[in-house]
N, C-alpha and C. Protein backbone atom coordinates (compact mmCIF):
# COMPACT_ATOMS: atom_id res chain seq x y z
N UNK A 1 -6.99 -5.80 4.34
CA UNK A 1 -5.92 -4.88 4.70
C UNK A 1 -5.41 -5.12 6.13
N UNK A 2 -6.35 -5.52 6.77
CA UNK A 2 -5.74 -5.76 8.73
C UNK A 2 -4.60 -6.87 8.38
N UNK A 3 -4.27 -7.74 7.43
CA UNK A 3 -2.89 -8.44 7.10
C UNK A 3 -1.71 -7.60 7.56
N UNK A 4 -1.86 -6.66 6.93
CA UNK A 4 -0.96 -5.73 6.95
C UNK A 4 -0.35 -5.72 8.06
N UNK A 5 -1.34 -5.24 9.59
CA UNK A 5 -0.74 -4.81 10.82
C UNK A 5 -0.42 -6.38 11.23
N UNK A 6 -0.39 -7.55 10.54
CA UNK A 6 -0.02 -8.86 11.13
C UNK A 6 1.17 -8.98 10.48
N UNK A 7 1.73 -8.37 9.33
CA UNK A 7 3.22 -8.45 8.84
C UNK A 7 2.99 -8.84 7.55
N UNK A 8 1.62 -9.21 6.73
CA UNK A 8 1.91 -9.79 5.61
C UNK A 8 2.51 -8.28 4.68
N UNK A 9 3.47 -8.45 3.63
CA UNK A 9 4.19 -7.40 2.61
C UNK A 9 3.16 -6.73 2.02
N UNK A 10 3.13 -5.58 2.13
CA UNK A 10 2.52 -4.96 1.40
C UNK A 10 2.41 -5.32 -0.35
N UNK A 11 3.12 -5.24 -0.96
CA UNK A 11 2.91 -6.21 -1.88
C UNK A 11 2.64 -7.42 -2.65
N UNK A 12 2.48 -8.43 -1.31
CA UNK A 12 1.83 -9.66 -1.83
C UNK A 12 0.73 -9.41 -1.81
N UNK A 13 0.03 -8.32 -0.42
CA UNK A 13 -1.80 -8.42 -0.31
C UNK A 13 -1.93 -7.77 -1.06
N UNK A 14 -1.65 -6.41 -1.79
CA UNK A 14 -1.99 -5.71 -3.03
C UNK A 14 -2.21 -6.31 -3.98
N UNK A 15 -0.96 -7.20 -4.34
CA UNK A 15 -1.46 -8.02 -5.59
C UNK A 15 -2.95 -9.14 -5.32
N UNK A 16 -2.89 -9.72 -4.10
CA UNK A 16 -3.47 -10.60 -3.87
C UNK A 16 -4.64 -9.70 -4.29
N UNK A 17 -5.15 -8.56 -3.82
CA UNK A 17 -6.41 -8.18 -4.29
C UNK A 17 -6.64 -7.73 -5.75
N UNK A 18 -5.88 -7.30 -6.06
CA UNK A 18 -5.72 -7.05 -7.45
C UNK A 18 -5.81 -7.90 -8.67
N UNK A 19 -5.50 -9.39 -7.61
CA UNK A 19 -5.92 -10.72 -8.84
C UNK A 19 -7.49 -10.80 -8.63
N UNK A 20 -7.72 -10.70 -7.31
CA UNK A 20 -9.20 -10.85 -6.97
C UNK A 20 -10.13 -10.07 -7.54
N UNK A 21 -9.80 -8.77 -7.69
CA UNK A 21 -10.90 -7.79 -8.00
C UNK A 21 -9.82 -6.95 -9.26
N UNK A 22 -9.99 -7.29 -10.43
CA UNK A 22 -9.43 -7.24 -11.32
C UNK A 22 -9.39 -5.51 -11.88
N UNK A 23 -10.55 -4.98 -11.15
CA UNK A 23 -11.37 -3.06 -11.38
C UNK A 23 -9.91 -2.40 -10.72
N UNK A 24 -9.64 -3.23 -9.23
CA UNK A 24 -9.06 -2.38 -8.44
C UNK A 24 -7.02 -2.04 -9.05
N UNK A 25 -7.13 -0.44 -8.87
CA UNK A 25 -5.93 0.36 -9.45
C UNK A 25 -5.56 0.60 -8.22
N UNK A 26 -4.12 1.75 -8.61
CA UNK A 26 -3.48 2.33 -7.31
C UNK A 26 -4.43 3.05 -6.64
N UNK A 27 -5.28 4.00 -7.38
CA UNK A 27 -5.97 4.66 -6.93
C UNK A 27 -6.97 4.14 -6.03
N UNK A 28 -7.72 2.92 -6.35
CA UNK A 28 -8.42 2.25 -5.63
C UNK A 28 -7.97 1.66 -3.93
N UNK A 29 -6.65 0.97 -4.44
CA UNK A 29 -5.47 0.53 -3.47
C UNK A 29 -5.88 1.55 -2.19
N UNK A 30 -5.39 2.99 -2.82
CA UNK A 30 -4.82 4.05 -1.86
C UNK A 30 -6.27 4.51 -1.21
N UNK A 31 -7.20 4.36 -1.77
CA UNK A 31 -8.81 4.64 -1.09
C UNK A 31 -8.84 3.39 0.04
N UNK A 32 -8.80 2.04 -0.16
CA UNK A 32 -9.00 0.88 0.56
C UNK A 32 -8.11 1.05 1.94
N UNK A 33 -6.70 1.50 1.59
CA UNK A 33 -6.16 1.79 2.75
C UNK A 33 -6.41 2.41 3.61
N UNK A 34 -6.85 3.87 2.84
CA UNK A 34 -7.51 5.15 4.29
C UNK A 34 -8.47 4.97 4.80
N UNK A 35 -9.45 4.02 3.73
CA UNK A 35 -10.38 3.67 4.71
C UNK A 35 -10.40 2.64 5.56
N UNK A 36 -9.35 2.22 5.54
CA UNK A 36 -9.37 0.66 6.64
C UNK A 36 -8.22 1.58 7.77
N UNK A 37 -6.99 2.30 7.19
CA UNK A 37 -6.45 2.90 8.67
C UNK A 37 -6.79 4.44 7.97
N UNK A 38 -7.82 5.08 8.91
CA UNK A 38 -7.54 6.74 8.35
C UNK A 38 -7.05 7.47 8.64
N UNK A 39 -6.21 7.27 9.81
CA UNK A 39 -4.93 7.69 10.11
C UNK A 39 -3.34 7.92 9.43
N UNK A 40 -3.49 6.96 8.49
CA UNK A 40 -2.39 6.72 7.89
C UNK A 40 -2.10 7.75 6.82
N UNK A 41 -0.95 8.12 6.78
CA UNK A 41 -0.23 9.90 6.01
C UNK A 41 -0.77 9.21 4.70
N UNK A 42 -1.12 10.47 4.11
CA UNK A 42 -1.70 10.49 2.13
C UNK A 42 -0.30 10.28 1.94
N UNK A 43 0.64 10.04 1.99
CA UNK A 43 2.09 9.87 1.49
C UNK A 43 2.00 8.28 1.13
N UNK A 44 1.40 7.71 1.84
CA UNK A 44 0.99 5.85 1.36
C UNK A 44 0.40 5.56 -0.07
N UNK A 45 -0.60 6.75 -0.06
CA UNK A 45 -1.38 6.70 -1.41
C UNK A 45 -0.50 6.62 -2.39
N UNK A 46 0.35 7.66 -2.60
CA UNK A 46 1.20 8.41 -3.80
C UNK A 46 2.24 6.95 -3.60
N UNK A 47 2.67 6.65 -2.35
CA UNK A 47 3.76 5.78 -2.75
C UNK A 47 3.17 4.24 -3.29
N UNK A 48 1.95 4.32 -3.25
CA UNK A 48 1.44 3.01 -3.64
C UNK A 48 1.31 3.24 -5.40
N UNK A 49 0.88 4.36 -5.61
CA UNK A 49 0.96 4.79 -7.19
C UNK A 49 2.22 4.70 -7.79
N UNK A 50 3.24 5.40 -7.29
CA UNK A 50 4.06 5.21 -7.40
C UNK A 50 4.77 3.94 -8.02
N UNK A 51 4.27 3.11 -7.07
CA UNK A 51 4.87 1.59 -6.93
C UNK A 51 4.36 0.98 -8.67
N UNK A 52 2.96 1.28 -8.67
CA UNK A 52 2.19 0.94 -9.74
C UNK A 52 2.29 1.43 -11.11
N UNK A 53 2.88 2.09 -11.12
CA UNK A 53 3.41 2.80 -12.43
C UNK A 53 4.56 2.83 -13.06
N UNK A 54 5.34 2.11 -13.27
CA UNK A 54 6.87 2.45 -13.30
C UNK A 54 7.25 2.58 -14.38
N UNK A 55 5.56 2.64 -15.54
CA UNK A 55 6.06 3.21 -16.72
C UNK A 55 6.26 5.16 -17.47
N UNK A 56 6.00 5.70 -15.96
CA UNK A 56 5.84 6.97 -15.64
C UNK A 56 7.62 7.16 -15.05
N UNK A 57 8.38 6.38 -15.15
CA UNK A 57 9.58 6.96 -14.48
C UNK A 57 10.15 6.25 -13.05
N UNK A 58 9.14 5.77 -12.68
CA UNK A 58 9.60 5.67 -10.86
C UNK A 58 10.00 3.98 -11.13
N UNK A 59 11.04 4.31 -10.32
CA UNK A 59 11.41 2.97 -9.98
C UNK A 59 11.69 2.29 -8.22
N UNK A 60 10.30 1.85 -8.03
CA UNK A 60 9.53 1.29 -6.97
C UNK A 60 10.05 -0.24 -6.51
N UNK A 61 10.58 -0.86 -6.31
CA UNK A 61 10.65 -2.37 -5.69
C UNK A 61 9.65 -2.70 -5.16
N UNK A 62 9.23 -3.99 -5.16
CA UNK A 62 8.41 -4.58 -4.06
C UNK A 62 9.08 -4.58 -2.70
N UNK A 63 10.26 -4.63 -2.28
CA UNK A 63 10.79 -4.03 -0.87
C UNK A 63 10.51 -3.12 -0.67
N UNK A 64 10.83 -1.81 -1.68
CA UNK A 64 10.44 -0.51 -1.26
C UNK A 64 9.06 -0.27 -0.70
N UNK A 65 8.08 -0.42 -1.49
CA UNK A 65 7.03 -0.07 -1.10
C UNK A 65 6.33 -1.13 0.30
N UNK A 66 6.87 -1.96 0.38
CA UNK A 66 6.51 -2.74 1.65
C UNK A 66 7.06 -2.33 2.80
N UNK A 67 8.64 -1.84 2.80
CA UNK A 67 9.36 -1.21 3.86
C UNK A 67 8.26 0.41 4.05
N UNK A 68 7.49 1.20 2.85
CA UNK A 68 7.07 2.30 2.81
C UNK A 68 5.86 2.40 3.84
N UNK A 69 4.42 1.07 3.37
CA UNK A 69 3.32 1.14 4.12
C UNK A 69 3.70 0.51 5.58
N UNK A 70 5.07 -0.36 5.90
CA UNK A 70 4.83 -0.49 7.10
C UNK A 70 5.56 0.62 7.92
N UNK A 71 6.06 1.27 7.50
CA UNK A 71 6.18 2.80 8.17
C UNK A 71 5.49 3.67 8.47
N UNK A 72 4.71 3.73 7.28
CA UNK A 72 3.24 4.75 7.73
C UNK A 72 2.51 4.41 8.24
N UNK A 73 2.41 2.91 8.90
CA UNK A 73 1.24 2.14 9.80
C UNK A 73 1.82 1.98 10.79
N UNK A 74 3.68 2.11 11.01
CA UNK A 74 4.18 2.45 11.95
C UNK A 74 3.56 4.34 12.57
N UNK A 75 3.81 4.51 11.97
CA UNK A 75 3.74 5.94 11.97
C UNK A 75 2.48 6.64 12.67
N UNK A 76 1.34 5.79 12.15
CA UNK A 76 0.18 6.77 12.11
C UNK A 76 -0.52 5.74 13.45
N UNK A 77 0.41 4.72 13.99
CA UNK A 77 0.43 3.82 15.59
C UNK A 77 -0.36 2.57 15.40
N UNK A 78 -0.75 2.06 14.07
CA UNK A 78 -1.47 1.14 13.90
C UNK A 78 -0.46 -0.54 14.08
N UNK A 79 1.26 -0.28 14.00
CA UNK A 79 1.62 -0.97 14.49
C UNK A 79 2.61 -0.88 15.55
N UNK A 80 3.75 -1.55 15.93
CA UNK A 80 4.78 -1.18 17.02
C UNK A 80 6.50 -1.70 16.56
């Protein structure tokens, strides 16, 4: 997850782990995050579910949700 505060998209490292560890869901996703920044707004979680579901209605981009977590890592000062 420290990719993240180096610029990699939130959506390539998600997937990237998600090929790796085949268990891990949104839900998992959104645990890995708080615990690597726990600062970062529960609004990351939901928008990472979000992202992951889009057979529930939502329609998520891989821009979207990459423009989303680097806001809340803006946000919560983990980047600048």
């Amino acid at each position: 997850m420290k990719d993240l505060v180096a610029g990699v998209p939130a959506s390539r490292l998600f997937r990237e782990l998600m090929r790796e560890d085949r268990s891990i869901d949104a839900r998992e996703l959104g645990d890995i995050l708080a615990d690597e920044f726990p600062d970062i707004s529960p609004a990351a979680s939901v928008a990472i579910w979000k992202w992951m579901n889009p057979s529930r209605g939502y329609e998520f981009p891989d821009e979207q949700i990459d423009a989303l977590i680097s806001h809340y890592l803006k946000e919560a000062g983990y980047t600048t």
